[in-house]
C-alpha atoms as a PDB file:
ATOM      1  CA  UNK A   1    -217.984  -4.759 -10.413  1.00  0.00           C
ATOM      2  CA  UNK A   2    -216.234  -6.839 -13.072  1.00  0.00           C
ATOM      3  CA  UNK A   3    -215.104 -10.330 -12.779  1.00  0.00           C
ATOM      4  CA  UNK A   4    -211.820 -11.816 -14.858  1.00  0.00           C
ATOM      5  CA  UNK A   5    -211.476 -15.850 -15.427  1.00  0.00           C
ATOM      6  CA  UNK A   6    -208.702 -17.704 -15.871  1.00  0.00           C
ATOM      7  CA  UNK A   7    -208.579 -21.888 -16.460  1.00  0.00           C
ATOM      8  CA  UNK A   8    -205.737 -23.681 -15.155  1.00  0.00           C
ATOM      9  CA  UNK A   9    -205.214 -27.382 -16.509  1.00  0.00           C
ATOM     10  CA  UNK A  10    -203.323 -29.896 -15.171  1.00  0.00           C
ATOM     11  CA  UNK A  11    -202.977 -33.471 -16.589  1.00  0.00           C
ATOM     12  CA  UNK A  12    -201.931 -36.449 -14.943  1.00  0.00           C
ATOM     13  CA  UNK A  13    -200.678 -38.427 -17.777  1.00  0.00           C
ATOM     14  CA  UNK A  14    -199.136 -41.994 -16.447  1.00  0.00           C
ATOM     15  CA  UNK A  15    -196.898 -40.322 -13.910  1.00  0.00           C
ATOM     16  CA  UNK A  16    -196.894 -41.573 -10.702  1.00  0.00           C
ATOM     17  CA  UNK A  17    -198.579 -39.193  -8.354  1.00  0.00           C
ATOM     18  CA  UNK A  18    -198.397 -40.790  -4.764  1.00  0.00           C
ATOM     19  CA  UNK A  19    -194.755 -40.808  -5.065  1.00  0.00           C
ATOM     20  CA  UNK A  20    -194.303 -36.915  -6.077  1.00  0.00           C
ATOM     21  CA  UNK A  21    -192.274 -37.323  -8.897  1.00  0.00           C
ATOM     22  CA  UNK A  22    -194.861 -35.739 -11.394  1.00  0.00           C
ATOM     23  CA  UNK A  23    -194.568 -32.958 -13.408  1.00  0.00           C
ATOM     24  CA  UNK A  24    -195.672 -29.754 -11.877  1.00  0.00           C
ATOM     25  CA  UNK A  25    -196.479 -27.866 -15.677  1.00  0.00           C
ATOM     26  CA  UNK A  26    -199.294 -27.196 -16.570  1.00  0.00           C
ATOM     27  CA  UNK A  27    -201.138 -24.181 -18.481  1.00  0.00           C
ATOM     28  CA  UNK A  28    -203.318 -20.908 -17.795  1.00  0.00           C
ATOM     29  CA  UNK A  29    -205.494 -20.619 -20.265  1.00  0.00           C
ATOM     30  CA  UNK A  30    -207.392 -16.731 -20.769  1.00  0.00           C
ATOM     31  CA  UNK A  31    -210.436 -15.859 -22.148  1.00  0.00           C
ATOM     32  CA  UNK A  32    -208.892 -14.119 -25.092  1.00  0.00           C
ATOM     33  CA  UNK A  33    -207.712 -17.375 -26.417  1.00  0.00           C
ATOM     34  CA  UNK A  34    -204.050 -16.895 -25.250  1.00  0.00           C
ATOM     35  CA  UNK A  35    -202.418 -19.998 -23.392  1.00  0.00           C
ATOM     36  CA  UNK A  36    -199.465 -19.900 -20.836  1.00  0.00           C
ATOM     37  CA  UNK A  37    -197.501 -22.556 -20.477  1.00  0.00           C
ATOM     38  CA  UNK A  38    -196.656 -22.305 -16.468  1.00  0.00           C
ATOM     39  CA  UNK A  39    -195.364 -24.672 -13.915  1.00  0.00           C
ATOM     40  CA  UNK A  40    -194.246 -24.754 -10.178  1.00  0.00           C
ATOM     41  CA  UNK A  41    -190.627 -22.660  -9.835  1.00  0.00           C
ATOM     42  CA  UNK A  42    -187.315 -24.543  -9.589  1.00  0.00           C
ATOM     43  CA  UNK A  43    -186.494 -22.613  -6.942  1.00  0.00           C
ATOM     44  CA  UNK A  44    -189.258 -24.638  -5.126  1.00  0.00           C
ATOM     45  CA  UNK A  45    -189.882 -28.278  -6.750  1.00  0.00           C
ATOM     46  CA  UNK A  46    -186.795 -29.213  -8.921  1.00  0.00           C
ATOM     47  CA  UNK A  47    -186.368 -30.340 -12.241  1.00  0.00           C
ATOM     48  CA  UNK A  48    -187.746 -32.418 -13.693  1.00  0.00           C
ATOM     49  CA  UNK A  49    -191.004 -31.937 -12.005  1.00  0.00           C
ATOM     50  CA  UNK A  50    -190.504 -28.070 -12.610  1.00  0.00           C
ATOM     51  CA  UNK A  51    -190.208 -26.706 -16.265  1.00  0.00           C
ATOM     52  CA  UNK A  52    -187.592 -23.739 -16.241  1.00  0.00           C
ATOM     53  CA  UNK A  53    -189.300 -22.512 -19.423  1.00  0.00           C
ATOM     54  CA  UNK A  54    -192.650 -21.643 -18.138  1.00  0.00           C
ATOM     55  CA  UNK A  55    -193.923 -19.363 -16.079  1.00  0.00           C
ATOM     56  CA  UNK A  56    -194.090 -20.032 -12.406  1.00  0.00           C
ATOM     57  CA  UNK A  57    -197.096 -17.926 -10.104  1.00  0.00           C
ATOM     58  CA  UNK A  58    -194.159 -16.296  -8.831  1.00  0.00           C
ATOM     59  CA  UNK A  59    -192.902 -14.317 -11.853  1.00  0.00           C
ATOM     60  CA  UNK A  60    -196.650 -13.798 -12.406  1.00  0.00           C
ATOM     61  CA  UNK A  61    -197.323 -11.870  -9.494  1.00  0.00           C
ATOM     62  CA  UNK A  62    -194.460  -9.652  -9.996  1.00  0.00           C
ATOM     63  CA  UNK A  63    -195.300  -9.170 -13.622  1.00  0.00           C
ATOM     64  CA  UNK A  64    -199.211  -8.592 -12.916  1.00  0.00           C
ATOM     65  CA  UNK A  65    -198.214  -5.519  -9.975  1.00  0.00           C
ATOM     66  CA  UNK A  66    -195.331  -4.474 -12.782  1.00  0.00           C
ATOM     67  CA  UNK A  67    -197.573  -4.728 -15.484  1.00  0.00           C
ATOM     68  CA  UNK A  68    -200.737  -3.163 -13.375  1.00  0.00           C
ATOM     69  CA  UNK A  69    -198.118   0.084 -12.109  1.00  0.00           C
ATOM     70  CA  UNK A  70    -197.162   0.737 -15.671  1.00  0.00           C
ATOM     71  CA  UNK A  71    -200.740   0.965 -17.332  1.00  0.00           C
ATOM     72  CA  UNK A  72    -201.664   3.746 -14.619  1.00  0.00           C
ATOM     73  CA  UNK A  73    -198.756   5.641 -15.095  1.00  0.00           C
ATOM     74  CA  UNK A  74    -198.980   5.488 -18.960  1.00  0.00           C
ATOM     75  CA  UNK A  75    -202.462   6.577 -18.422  1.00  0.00           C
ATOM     76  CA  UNK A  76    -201.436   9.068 -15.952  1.00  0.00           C
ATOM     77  CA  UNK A  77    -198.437  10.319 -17.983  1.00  0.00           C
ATOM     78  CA  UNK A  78    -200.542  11.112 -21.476  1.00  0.00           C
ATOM     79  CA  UNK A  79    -203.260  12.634 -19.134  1.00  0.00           C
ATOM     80  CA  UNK A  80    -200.212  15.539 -18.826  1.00  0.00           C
ATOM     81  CA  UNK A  81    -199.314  15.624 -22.294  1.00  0.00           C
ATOM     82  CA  UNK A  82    -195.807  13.471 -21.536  1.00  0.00           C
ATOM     83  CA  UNK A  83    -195.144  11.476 -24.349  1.00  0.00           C
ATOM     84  CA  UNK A  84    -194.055   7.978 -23.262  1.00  0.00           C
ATOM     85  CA  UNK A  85    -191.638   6.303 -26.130  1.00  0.00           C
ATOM     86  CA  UNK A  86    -190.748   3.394 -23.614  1.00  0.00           C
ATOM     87  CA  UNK A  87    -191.109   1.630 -20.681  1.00  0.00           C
ATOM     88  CA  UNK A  88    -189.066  -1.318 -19.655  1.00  0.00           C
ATOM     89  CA  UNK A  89    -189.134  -2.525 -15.656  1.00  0.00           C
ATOM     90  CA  UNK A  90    -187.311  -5.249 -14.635  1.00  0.00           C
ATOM     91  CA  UNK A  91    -189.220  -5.885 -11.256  1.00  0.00           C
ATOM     92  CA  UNK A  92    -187.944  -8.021  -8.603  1.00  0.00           C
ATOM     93  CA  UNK A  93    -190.378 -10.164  -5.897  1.00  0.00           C
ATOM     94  CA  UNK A  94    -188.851 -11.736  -3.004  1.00  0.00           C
ATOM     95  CA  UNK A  95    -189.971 -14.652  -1.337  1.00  0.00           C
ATOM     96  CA  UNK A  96    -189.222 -14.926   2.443  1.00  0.00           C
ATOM     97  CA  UNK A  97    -191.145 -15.519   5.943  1.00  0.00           C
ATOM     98  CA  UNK A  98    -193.554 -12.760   6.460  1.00  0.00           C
ATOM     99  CA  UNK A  99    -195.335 -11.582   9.185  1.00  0.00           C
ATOM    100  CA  UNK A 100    -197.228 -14.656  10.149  1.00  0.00           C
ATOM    101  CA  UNK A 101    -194.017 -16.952   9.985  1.00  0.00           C
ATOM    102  CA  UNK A 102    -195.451 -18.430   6.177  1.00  0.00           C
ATOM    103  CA  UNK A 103    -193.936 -17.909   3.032  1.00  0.00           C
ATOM    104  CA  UNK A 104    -195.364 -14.942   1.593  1.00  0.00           C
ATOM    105  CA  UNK A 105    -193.893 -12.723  -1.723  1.00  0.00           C
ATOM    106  CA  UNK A 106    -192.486  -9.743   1.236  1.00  0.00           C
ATOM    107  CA  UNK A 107    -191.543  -7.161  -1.278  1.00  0.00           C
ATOM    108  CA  UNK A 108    -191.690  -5.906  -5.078  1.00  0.00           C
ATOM    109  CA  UNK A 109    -189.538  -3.774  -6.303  1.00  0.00           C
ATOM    110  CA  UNK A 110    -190.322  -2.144  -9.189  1.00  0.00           C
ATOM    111  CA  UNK A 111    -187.353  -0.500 -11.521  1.00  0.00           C
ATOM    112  CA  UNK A 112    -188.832   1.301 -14.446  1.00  0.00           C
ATOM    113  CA  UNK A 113    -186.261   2.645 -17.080  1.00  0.00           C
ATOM    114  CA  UNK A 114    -188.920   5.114 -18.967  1.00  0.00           C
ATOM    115  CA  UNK A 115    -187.981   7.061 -22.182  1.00  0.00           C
ATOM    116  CA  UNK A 116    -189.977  10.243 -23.114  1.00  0.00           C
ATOM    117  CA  UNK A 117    -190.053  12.221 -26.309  1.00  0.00           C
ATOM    118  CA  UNK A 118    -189.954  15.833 -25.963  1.00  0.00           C
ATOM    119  CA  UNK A 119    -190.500  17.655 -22.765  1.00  0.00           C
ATOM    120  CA  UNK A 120    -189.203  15.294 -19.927  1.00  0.00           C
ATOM    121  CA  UNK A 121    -191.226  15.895 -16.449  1.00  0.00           C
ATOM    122  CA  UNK A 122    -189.329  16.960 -13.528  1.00  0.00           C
ATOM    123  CA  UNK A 123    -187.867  14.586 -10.635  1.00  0.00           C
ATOM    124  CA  UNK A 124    -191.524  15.751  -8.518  1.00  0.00           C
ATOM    125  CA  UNK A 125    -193.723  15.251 -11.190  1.00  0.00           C
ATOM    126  CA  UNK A 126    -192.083  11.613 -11.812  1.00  0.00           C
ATOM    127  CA  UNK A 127    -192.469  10.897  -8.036  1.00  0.00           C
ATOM    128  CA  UNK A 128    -196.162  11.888  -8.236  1.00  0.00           C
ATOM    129  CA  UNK A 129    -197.081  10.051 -11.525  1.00  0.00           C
ATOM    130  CA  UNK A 130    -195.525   6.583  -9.445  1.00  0.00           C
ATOM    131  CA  UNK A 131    -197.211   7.388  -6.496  1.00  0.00           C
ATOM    132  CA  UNK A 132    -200.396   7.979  -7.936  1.00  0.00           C
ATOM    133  CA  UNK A 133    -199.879   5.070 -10.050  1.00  0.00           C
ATOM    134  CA  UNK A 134    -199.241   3.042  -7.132  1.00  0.00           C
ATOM    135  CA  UNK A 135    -202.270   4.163  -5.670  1.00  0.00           C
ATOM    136  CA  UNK A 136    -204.400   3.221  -8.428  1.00  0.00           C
ATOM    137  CA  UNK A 137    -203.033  -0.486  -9.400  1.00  0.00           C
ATOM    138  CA  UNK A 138    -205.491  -2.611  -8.387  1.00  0.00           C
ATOM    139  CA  UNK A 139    -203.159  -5.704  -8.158  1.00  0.00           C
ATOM    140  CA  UNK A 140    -201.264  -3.465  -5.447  1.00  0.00           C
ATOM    141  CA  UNK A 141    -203.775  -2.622  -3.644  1.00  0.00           C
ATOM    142  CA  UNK A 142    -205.016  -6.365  -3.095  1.00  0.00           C
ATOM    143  CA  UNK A 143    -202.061  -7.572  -1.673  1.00  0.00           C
ATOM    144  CA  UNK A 144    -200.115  -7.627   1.478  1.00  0.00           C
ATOM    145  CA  UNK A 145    -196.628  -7.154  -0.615  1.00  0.00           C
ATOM    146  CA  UNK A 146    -194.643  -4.129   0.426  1.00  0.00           C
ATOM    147  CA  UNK A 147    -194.928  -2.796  -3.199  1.00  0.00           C
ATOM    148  CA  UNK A 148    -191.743  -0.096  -4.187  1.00  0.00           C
ATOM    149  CA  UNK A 149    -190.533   2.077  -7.214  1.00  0.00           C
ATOM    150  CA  UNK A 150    -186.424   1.972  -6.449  1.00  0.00           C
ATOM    151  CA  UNK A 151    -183.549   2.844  -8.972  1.00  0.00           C
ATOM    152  CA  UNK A 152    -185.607   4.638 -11.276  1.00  0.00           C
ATOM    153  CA  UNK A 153    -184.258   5.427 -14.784  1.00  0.00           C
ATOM    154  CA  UNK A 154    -185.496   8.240 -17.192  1.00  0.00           C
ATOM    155  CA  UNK A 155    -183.908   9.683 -20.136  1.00  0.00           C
END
C-alpha cells in the first residue's frame, strides 16, 4: 500500500463570502515542492470568481487518467523493445448526468498521437499495448468514467 498527499489552500482574503461573489482559486500544493495554481472551471462558476488560467479538477482528472494511460504504455512499449520518440494525447472528459441523475465526468477519451523510432508495432500489437495499459492505470481503474483510446495516431 502507498499513500500520495496533496494540500489544497484556499484564502478568504476580504471577499465577501455569504454573498458568493468570492474567488474560487486557489492552489494544490505536492509534496515535491511543486504548486498548482487551480480554481473552479468557468464552465461552472463564472469569471471573476473562476480564474481561466488555472487548472480546474476537471482538466485534472482527464490529465491524471491521460497521464496514468501513457506511463503504462511507455512502460509497456520499452518492455518490447519499441522505441517511443513521442507521445502527445489531447484527451477529452465530458461532463453530463450519469447514471444516478448527478453530474458525473461520463466519458474520457483518450487520443494519443505516438511517434516511434525504428521498427513501428503492428495495428494488434498497438491495440494490446492500450488495452493492457488501460488495464493497468490505476486512476482508470478507480473511477466510474467510461475510459476510451479513439482516433489513434502513429507514425
Amino acid at each position: 500500500m502507498s499513500e500520495y498527499f496533496a494540500t489544497v489552500e484556499w484564502k478568504r482574503y476580504s471577499q465577501n463570502f455569504l454573498n458568493r461573489q468570492y474567488s474560487r482559486a486557489h492552489e494544490w500544493k505536492f509534496e515535491g515542492g511543486v504548486v498548482v495554481p487551480a480554481s473552479s472551471s468557468p464552465h461552472i462558476v463564472p469569471i471573476p470568481m473562476s480564474v481561466a488560467d488555472n487548472v480546474d479538477p476537471e482538466e485534472a482528472f482527464v490529465a491524471s487518467i491521460s497521464s496514468c494511460h501513457m506511463l503504462f504504455f511507455l512502460d509497456f512499449a520499452s518492455r518490447k523493445k519499441l522505441i517511443v520518440e513521442q507521445y502527445i494525447d489531447k484527451a477529452v472528459g465530458t461532463l453530463a448526468i450519469g447514471p444516478n441523475g448527478k453530474q458525473m465526468m461520463t466519458e474520457v477519451v483518450l487520443k494519443p498521437e505516438v511517434i516511434f523510432v525504428g521498427e513501428r508495432p503492428s495495428p494488434e500489437i498497438l491495440k494490446a499495448l492500450h488495452h493492457q495499459s488501460h488495464e493497468a492505470c490505476f486512476i482508470a481503474n478507480s473511477v466510474l468514467t467510461n475510459v476510451r483510446v479513439d482516433e489513434v495516431f502513429y507514425k
